[in-house]
Protein backbone atom coordinates (compact mmCIF):
# COMPACT_ATOMS: atom_id res chain seq x y z
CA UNK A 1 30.81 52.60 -7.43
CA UNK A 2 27.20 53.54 -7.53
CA UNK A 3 25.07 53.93 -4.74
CA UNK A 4 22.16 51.50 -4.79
CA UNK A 5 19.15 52.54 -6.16
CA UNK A 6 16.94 51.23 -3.26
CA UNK A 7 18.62 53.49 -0.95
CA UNK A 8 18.15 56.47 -2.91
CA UNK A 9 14.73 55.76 -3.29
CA UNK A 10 14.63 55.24 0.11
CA UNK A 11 15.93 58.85 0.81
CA UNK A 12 13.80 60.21 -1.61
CA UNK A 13 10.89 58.66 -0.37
CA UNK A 14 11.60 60.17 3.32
CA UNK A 15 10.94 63.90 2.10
CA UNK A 16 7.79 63.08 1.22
CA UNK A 17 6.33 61.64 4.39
CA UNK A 18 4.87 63.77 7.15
CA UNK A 19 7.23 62.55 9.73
CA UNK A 20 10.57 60.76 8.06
CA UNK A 21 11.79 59.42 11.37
CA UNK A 22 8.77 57.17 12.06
CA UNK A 23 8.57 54.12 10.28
CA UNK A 24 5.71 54.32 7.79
CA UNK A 25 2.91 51.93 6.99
CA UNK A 26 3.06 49.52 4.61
CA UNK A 27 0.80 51.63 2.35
CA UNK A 28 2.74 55.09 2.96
CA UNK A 29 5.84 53.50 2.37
CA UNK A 30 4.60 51.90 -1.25
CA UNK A 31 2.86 55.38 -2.20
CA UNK A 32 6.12 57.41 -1.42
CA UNK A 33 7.92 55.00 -2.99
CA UNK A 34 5.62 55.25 -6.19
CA UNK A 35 5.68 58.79 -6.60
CA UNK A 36 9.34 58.00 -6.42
CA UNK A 37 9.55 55.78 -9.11
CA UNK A 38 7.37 58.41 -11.05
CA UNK A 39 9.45 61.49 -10.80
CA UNK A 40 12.45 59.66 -11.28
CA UNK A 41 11.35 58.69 -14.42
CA UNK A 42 9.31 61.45 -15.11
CA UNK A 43 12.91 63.39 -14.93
CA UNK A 44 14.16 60.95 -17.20
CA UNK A 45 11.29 62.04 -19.87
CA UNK A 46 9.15 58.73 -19.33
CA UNK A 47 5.18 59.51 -18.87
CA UNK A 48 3.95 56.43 -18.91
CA UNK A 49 3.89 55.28 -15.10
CA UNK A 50 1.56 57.74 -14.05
CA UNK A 51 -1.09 56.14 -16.15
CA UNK A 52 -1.93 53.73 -12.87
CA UNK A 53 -1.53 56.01 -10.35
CA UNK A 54 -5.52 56.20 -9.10
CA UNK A 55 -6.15 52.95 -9.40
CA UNK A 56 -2.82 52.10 -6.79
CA UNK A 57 -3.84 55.19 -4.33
CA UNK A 58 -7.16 53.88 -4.29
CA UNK A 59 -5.70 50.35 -3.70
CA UNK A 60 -3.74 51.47 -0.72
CA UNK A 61 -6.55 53.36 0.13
CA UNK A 62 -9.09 50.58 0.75
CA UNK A 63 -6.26 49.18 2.35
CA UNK A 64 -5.70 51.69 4.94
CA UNK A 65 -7.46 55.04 4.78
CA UNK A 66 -5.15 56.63 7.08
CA UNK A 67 -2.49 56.47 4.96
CA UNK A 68 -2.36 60.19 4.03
CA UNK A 69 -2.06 61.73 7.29
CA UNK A 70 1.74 59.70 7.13
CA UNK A 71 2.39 61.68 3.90
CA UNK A 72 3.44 65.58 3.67
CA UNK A 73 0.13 66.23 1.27
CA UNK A 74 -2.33 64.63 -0.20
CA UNK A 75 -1.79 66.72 -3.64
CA UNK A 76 0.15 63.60 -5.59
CA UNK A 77 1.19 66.25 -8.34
CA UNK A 78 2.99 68.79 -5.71
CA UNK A 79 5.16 65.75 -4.00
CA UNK A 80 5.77 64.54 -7.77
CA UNK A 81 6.95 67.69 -8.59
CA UNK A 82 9.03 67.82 -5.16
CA UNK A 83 10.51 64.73 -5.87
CA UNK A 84 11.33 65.48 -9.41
CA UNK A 85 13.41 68.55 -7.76
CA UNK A 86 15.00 66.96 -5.22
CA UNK A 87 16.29 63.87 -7.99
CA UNK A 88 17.46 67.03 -10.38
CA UNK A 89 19.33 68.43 -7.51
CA UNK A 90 20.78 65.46 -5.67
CA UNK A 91 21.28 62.59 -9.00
CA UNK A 92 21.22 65.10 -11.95
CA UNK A 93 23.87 62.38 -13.60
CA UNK A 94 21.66 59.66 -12.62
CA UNK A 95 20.03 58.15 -16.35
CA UNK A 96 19.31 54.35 -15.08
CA UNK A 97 15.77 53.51 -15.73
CA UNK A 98 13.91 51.36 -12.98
CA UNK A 99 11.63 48.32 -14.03
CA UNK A 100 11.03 47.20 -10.86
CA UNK A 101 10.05 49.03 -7.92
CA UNK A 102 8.39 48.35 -4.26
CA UNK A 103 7.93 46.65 -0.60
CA UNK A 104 8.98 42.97 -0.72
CA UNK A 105 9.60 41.04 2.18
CA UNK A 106 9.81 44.45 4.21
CA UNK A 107 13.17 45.34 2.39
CA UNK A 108 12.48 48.06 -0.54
CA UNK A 109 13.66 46.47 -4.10
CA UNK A 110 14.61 48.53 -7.26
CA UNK A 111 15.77 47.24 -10.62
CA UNK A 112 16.90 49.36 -12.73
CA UNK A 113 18.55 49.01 -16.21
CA UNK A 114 20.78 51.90 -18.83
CA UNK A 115 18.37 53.01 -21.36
CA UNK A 116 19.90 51.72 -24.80
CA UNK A 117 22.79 53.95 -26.01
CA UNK A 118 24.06 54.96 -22.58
């Protein structure tokens, strides 16, 4: 059985933030979860989710400015590329593709589907 894809994300999410055993904001949480949803994909050879990605840090910046210090860096392309190693390392096999990804309700959400032909 597969594990879920929320609580991968959820794992992968943690090595990005400065402390992983306090409970982020609501705007750390949806930027690690992001960059999440970027390398993942990223690994998977889709580009396009990046396209968005000052307009949401700026988003989550107006919404809390503090945000950062709960992350390990504020470089975006080094905790990409982090993530993108860690996914390669721990879900090499991994191929589903997420549509969906985020904080709802509190409770992190993922949808996923297989990329035709797999």
């Amino acid at each position: 059985m597969e594990r879920k894809l929320s609580a991968i994300f959820i794992e992968m999410a943690s090595t990005i933030l400065a402390n992983p055993a306090a409970p982020p904001s609501h705007e750390a949480a949806s930027v690690s979860l992001y960059l999440t949803n970027v390398a993942w994909m990223r690994v998977l050879g889709v580009e396009s989710l990046a396209a968005g990605d000052e307009t949401f840090l700026s988003l989550m910046g107006r919404e809390n400015r503090s945000f950062w210090r709960e992350l390990k860096s504020r470089n975006v392309e080094a905790m990409i590329e982090e993530l993108m190693a860690y996914k390669r390392a721990h879900f090499p096999e991994d191929r589903r593709h997420v549509t969906l990804c985020g904080v709802f309700d509190q409770k992190v959400r993922v949808e996923w589907t297989y990329p035709s032909g797999a």
